[in-house]
Protein backbone atom coordinates (compact mmCIF):
# COMPACT_ATOMS: atom_id res chain seq x y z
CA UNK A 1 27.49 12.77 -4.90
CA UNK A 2 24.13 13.43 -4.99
CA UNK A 3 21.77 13.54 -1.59
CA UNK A 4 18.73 11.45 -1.36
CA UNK A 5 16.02 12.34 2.18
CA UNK A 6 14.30 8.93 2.55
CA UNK A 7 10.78 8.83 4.62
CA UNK A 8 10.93 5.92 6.05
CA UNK A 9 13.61 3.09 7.50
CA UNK A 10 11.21 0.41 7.81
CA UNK A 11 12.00 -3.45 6.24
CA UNK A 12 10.37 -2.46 2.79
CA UNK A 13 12.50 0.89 2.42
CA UNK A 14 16.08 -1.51 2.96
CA UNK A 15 16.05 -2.87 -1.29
CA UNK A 16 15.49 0.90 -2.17
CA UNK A 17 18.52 2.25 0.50
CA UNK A 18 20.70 -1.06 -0.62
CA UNK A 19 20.17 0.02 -4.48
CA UNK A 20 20.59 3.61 -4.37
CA UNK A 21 24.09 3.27 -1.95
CA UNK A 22 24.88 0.57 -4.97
CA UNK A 23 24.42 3.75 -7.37
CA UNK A 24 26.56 6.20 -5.04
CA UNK A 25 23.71 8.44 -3.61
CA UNK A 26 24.51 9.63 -0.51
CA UNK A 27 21.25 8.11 1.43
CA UNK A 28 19.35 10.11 4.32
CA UNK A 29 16.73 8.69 6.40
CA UNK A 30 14.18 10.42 8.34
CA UNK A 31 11.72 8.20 10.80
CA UNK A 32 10.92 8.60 14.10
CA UNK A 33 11.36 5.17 15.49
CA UNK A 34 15.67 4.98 16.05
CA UNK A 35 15.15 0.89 15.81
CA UNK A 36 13.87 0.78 12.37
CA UNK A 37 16.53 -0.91 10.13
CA UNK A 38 17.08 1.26 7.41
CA UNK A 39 18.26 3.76 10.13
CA UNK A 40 21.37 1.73 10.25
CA UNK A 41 22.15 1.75 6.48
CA UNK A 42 21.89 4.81 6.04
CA UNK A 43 24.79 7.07 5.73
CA UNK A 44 22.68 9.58 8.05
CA UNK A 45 19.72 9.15 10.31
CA UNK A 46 17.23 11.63 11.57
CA UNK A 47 14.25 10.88 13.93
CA UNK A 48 11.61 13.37 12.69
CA UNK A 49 8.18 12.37 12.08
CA UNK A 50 7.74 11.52 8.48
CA UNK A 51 3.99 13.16 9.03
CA UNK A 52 5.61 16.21 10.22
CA UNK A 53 6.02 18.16 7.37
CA UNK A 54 7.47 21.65 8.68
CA UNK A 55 10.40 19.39 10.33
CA UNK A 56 11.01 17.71 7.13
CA UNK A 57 11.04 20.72 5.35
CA UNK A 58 13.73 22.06 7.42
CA UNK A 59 15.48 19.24 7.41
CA UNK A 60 15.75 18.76 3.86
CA UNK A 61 16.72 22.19 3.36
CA UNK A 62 19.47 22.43 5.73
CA UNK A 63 20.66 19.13 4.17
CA UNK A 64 20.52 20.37 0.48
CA UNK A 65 18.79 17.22 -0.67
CA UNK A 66 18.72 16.56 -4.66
CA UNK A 67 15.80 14.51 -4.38
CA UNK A 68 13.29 13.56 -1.56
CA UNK A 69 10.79 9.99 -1.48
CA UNK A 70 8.80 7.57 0.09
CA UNK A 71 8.52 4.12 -1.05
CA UNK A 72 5.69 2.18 0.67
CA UNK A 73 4.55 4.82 3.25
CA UNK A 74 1.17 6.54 2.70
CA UNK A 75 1.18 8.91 5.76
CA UNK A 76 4.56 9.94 3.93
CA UNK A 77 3.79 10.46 0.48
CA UNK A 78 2.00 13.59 1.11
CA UNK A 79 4.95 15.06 3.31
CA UNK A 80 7.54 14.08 0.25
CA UNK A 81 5.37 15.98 -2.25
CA UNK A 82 4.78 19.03 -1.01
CA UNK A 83 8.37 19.47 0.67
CA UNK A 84 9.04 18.99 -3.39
CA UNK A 85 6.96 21.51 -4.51
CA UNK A 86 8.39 23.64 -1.94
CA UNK A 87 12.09 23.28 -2.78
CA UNK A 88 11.56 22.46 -6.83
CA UNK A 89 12.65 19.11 -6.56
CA UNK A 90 11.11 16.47 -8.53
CA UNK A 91 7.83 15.06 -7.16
CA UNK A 92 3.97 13.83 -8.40
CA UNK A 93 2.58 17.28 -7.45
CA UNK A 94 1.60 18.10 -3.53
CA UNK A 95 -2.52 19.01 -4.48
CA UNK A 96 -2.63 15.38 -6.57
CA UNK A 97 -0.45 13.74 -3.78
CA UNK A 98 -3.56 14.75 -1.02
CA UNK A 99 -6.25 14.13 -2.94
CA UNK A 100 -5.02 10.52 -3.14
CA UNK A 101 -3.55 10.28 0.22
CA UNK A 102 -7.22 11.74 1.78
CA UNK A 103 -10.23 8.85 1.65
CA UNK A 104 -12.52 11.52 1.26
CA UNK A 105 -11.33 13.97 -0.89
CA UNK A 106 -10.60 11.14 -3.28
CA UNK A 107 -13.60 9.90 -3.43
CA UNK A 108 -15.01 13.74 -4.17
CA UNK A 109 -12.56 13.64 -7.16
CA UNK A 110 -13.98 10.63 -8.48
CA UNK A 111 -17.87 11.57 -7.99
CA UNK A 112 -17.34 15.07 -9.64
CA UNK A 113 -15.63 13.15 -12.44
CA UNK A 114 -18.00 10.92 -13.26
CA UNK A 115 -16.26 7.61 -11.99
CA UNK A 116 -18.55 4.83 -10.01
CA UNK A 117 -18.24 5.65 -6.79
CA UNK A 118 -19.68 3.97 -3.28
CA UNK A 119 -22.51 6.36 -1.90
CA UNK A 120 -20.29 7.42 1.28
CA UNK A 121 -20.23 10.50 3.78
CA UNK A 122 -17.40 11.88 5.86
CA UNK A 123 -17.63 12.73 9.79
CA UNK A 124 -15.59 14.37 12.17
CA UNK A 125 -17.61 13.44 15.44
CA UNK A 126 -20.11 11.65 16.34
CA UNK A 127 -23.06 13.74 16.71
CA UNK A 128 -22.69 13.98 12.67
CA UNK A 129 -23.33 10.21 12.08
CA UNK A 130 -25.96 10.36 14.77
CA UNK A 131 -27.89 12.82 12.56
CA UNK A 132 -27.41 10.23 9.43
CA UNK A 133 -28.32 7.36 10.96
CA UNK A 134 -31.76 6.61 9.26
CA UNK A 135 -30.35 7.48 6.38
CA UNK A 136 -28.01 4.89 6.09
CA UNK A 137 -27.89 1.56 4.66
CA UNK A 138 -26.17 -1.49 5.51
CA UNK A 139 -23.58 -2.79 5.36
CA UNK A 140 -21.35 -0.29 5.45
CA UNK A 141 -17.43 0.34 5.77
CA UNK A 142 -16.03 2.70 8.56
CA UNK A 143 -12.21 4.09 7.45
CA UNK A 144 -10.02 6.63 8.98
CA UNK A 145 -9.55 9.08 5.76
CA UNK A 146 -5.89 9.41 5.64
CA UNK A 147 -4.74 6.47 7.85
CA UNK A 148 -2.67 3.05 6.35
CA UNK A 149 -2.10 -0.35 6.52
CA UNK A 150 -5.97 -1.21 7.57
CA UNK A 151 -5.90 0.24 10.74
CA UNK A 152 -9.00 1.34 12.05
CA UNK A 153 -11.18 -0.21 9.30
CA UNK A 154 -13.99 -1.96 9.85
CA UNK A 155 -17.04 -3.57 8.04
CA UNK A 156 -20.40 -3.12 10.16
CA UNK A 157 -23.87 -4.66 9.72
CA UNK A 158 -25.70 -2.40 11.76
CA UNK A 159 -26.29 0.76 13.39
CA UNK A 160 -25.22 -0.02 17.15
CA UNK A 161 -21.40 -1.68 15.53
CA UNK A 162 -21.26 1.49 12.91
CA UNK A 163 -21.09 3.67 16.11
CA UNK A 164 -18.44 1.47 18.52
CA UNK A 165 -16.68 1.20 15.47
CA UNK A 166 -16.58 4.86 14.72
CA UNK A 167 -14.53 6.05 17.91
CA UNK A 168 -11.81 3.79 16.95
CA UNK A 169 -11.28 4.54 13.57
CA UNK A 170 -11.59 8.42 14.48
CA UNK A 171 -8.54 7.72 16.73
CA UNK A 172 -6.50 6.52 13.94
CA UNK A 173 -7.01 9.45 11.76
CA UNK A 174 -4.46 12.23 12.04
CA UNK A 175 -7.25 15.02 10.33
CA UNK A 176 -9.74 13.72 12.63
CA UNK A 177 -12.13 12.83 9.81
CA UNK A 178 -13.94 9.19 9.12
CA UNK A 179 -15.18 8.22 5.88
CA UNK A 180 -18.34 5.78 5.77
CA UNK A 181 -19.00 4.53 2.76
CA UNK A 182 -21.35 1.10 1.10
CA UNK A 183 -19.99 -1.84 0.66
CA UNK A 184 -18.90 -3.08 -2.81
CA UNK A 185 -19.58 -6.88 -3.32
CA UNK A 186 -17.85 -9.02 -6.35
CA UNK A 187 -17.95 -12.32 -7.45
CA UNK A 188 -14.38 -11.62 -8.68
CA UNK A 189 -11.38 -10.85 -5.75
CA UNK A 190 -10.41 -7.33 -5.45
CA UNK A 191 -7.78 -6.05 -8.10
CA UNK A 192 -4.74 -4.73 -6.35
CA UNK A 193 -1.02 -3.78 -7.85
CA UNK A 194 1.58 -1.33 -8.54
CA UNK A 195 2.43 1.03 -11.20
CA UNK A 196 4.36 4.07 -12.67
CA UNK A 197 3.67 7.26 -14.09
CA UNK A 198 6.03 9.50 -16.01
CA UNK A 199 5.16 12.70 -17.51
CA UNK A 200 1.76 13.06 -16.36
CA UNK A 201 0.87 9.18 -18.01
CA UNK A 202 0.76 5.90 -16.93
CA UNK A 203 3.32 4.50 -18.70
CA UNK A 204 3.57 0.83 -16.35
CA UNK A 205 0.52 -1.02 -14.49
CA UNK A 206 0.72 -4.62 -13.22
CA UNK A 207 -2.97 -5.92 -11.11
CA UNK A 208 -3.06 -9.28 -9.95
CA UNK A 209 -5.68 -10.70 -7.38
CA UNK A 210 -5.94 -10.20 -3.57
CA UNK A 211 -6.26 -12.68 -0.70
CA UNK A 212 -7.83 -12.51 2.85
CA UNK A 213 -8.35 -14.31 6.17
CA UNK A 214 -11.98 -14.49 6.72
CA UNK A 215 -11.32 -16.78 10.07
CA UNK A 216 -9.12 -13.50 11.16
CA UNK A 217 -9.53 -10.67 8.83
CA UNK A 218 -11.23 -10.31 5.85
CA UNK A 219 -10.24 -6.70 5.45
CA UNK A 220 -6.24 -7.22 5.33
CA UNK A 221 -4.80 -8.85 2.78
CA UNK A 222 -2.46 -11.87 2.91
CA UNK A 223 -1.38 -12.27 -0.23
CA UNK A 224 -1.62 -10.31 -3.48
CA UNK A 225 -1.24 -13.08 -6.36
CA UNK A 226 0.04 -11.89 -10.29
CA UNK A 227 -1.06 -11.84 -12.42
CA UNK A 228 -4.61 -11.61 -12.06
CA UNK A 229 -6.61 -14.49 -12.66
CA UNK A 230 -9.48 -12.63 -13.62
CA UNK A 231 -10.58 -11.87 -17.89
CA UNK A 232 -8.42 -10.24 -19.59
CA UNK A 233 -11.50 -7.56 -20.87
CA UNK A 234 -12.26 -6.94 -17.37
CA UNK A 235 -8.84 -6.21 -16.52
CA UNK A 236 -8.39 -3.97 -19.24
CA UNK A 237 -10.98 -1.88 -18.38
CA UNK A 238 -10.28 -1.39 -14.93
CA UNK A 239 -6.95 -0.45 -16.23
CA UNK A 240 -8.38 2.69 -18.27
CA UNK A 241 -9.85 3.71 -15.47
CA UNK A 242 -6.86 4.11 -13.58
CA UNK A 243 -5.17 5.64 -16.40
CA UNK A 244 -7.99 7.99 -16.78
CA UNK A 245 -8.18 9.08 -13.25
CA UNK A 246 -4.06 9.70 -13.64
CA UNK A 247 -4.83 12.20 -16.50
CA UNK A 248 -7.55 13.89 -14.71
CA UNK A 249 -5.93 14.54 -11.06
CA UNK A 250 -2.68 15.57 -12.56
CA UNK A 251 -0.34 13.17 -10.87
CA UNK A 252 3.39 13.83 -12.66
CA UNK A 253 5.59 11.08 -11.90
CA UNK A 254 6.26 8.70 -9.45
CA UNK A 255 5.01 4.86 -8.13
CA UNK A 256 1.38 4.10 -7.44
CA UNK A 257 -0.54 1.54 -5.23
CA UNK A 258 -4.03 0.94 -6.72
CA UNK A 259 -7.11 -1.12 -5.49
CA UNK A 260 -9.83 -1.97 -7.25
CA UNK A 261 -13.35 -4.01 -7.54
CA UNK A 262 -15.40 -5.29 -10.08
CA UNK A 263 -18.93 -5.25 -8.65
CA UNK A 264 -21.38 -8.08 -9.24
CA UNK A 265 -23.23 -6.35 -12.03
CA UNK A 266 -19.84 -5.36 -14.34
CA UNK A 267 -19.28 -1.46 -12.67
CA UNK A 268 -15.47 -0.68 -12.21
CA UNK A 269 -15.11 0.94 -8.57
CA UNK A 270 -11.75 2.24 -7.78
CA UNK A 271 -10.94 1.49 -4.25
CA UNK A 272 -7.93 3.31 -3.93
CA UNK A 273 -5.00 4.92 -5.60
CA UNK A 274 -2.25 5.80 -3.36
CA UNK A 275 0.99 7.65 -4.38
CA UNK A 276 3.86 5.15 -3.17
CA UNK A 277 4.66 1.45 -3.63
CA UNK A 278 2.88 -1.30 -2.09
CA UNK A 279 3.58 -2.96 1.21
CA UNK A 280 4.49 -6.14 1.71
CA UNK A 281 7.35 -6.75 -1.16
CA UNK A 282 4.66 -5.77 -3.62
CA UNK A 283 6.97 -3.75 -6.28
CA UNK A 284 9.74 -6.59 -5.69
CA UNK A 285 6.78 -9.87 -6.20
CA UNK A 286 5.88 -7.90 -9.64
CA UNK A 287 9.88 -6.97 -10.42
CA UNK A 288 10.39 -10.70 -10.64
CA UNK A 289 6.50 -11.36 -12.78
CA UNK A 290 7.73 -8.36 -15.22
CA UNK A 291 11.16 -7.34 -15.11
CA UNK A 292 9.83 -3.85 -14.34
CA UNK A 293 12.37 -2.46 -11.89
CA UNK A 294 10.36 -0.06 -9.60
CA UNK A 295 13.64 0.57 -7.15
CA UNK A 296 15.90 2.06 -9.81
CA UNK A 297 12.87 3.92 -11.57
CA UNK A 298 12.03 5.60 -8.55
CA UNK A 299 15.38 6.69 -7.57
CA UNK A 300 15.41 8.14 -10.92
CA UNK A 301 12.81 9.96 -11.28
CA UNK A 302 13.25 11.55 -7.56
CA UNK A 303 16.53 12.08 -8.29
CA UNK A 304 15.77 14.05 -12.04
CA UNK A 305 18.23 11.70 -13.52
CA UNK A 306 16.89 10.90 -17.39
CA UNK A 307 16.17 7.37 -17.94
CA UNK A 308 14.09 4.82 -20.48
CA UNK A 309 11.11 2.93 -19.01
CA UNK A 310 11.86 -0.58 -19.29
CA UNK A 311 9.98 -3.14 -21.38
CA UNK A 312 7.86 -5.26 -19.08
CA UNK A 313 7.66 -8.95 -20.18
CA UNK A 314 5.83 -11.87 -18.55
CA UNK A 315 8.11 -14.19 -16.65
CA UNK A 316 6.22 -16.38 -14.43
CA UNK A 317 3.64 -15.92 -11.62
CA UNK A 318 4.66 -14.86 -8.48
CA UNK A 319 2.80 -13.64 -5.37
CA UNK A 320 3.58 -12.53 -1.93
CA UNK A 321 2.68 -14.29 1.44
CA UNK A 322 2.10 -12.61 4.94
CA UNK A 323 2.57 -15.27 7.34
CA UNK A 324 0.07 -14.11 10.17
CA UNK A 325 -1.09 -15.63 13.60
CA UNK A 326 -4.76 -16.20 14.32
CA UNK A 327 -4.53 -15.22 18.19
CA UNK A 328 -2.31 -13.59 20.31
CA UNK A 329 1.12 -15.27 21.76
CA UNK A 330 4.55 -15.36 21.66
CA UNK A 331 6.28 -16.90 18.39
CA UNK A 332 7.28 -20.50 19.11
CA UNK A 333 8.26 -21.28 15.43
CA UNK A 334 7.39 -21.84 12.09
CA UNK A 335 7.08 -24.96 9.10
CA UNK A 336 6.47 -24.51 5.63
CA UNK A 337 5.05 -27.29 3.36
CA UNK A 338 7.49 -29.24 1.06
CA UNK A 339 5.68 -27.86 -1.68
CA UNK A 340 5.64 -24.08 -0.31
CA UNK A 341 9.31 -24.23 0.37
CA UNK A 342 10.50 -25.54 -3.24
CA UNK A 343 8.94 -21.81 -4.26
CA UNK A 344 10.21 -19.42 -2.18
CA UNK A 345 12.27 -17.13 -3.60
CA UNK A 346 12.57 -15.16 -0.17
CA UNK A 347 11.76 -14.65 2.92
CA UNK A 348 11.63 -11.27 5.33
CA UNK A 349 11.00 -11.86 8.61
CA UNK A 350 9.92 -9.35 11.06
CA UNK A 351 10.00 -11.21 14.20
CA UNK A 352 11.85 -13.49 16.12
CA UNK A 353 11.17 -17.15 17.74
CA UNK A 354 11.00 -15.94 21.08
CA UNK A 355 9.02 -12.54 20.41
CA UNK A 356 5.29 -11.45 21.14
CA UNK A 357 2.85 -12.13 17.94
CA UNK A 358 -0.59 -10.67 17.62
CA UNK A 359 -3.54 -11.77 16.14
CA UNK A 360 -3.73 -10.64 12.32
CA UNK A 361 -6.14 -7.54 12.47
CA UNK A 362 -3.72 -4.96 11.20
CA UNK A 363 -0.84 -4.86 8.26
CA UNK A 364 2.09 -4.44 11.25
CA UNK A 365 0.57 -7.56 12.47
CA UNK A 366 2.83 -9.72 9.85
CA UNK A 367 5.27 -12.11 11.39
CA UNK A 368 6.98 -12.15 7.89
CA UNK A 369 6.47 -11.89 3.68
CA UNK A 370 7.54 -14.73 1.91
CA UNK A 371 7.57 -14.03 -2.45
CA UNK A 372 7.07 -17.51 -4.15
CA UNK A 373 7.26 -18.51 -7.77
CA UNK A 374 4.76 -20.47 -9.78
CA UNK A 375 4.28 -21.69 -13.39
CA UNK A 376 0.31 -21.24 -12.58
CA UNK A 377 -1.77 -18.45 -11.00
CA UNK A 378 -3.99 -21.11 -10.34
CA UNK A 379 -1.44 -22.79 -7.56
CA UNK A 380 -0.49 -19.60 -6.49
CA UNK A 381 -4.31 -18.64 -5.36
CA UNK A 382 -5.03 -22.35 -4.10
CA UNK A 383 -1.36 -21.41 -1.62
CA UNK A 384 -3.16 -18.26 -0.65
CA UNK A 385 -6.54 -19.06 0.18
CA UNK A 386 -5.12 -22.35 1.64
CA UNK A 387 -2.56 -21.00 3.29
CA UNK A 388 -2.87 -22.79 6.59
CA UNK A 389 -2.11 -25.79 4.91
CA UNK A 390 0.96 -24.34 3.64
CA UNK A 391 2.24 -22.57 6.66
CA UNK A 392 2.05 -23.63 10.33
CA UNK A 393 2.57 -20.95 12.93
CA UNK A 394 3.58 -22.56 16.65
CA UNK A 395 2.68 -20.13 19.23
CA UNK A 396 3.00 -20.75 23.32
């Protein structure tokens, strides 16, 4: 029986720990919260920091692990492949793996490529962007370089919010480093998908369209709809892009998360490419678009089992919904439109009636990801940007 070391338990790592179990790996999970579910499925659980790569080196040693992975975890991904490297397992490669999991040394890559890239800087203190300041032009966004799920980022129109924004975004950043960086603007939503690479090549890539909040958030999505709406030509090319900066960075094998924006005069700008699956159901909202399996293609491939890519067809449109609260409270209960609820497919909670609910300003914010079907990508974005219609949160 072969050994599998998971990073990560959390809700989107349960289809992957289901799946492999279903396949007869022997399924290890390493996380440092003990109340994350996968914990429980597991057939062992250790309480390591995923970040903590010594530890998980150790750990997967001592083990004898066959394969090691993340699925949607960015502060993992790194970890997984250079623990890899380290032990000759089968991984994307641990240099590749930082240079996408690290804001700013991505966006190095991409400059000294030749891709478009957002005029940006990186700072580990204050006194650095005081020294800048002049130079700068608004607006601007303010990230943490190697943190996830939006925390700490922040869109600011001018110099006094750049630096109160700065602080807090420094906190979230685990190398101490904040990239800022001009804002891209698009009369087109921002691209944003999942795909795979085998053998140093892109060899599966679905984009559809992203969705935000502007009366909470307008920098965390709430829904990713596919496929995109957007031409055809101007999907394409964002596509070769992608596949181009694959090539170039030397990523082997494994999932990717990619964002991208088509700026108002045509440019391609790569937001980000990160070396794991998408949050929020994203590789199970395109497994039901495509038939592309991303679950039993990744235990594959981590596992150095052989296998044949499978042929993605179109099926139908499907995207995913965060249901969110606007303010602060404790969950009182939820109703979903007649329409909404004849296409859901399903539904993942993450908190109870009864339980504390925060405004939507981060990604672990959601009170739940619905996946709903379609015939039209055109109903699908009119759900998601009129989602309040759709889906009534009662707080108290």
């Amino acid at each position: 029986m072969k050994k599998l070391l998971l990073l990560g338990a959390q809700d989107t790592h349960l289809p992957l720990i289901r799946r492999a179990k279903e396949r007869g790996v022997y399924v290890i999970t390493c996380d440092y919260l003990p109340e994350n579910p996968g914990h429980k499925l597991a057939d062992e659980a250790y309480y390591d920091s995923t970040t903590d790569r010594e530890a998980v080196l150790r750990l997967a040693e001592r083990l004898g692990v066959d394969g090691i992975m993340t699925f949607s975890s960015d502060p993992a991904a790194p970890v997984a492949a250079w623990v890899a490297e380290r032990l000759g397992l089968p991984g994307g490669g641990a240099e590749a793996v930082r240079i996408m999991s690290e804001k700013d040394a991505f966006r190095d890559f991409l400059r000294k490529h030749g891709f478009r890239v957002p005029r940006f800087s990186s700072y580990t203190s204050l006194d650095g962007l005081r020294g800048d300041l002049e130079s700068l032009s608004f607006p601007l966004m303010v990230k943490p370089v190697d943190a996830s799920g939006s925390k700490g980022v922040e869109r600011v129109a001018d110099a006094d919010a750049l630096l109160q924004c700065f602080e807090g975004a420094l906190a979230y950043s685990r190398s101490g480093r904040v990239i800022v960086e001009e804002c891209i603007d698009s009369d087109y939503p921002q691209l944003h998908g999942d795909g795979f690479v085998l053998g140093g090549e892109l060899v599966f890539l679905q984009l559809g369209d992203h969705h935000f909040n502007p009366e909470v958030n307008n920098l965390v999505p709430i829904s990713s709809t596919f496929p995109s709406g957007q031409p055809e030509e101007q999907v394409k090319r964002v596509e070769e892009e992608i596949r181009r900066f694959i090539r170039l960075v030397g990523y082997r094998q494994g999932a990717i998360n990619v964002e991208a924006r088509v700026s108002a005069g045509g440019e391609v700008y790569i937001i980000d490419i990160g070396a794991r699956n998408g949050g929020n159901f994203t590789p199970q909202t395109i497994e039901y678009s495509t038939g592309f399996d991303f679950v039993d293609v990744g235990l594959s491939v981590a596992l150095g089992e052989p296998l044949q890519i499978p042929s993605a067809v179109r099926r139908a449109c499907y995207s995913h919904l965060v249901v969110h609260a606007a303010a602060d409270g404790v969950l009182d209960g939820l109703e979903f439109s007649e329409m909404l609820r004849e296409q859901i497919v399903e539904w993942h909670p993450c908190v109870e009636v009864g339980a504390s609910v925060f405004a939507f300003r981060r990604a672990n914010a959601a009170i739940g990801v619905l996946i709903v079907r379609s015939d039209s990508v055109r109903e699908l974005n009119g759900v998601a940007d009129g989602m309040d219609e759709h889906v009534r949160v009662y707080l108290r």
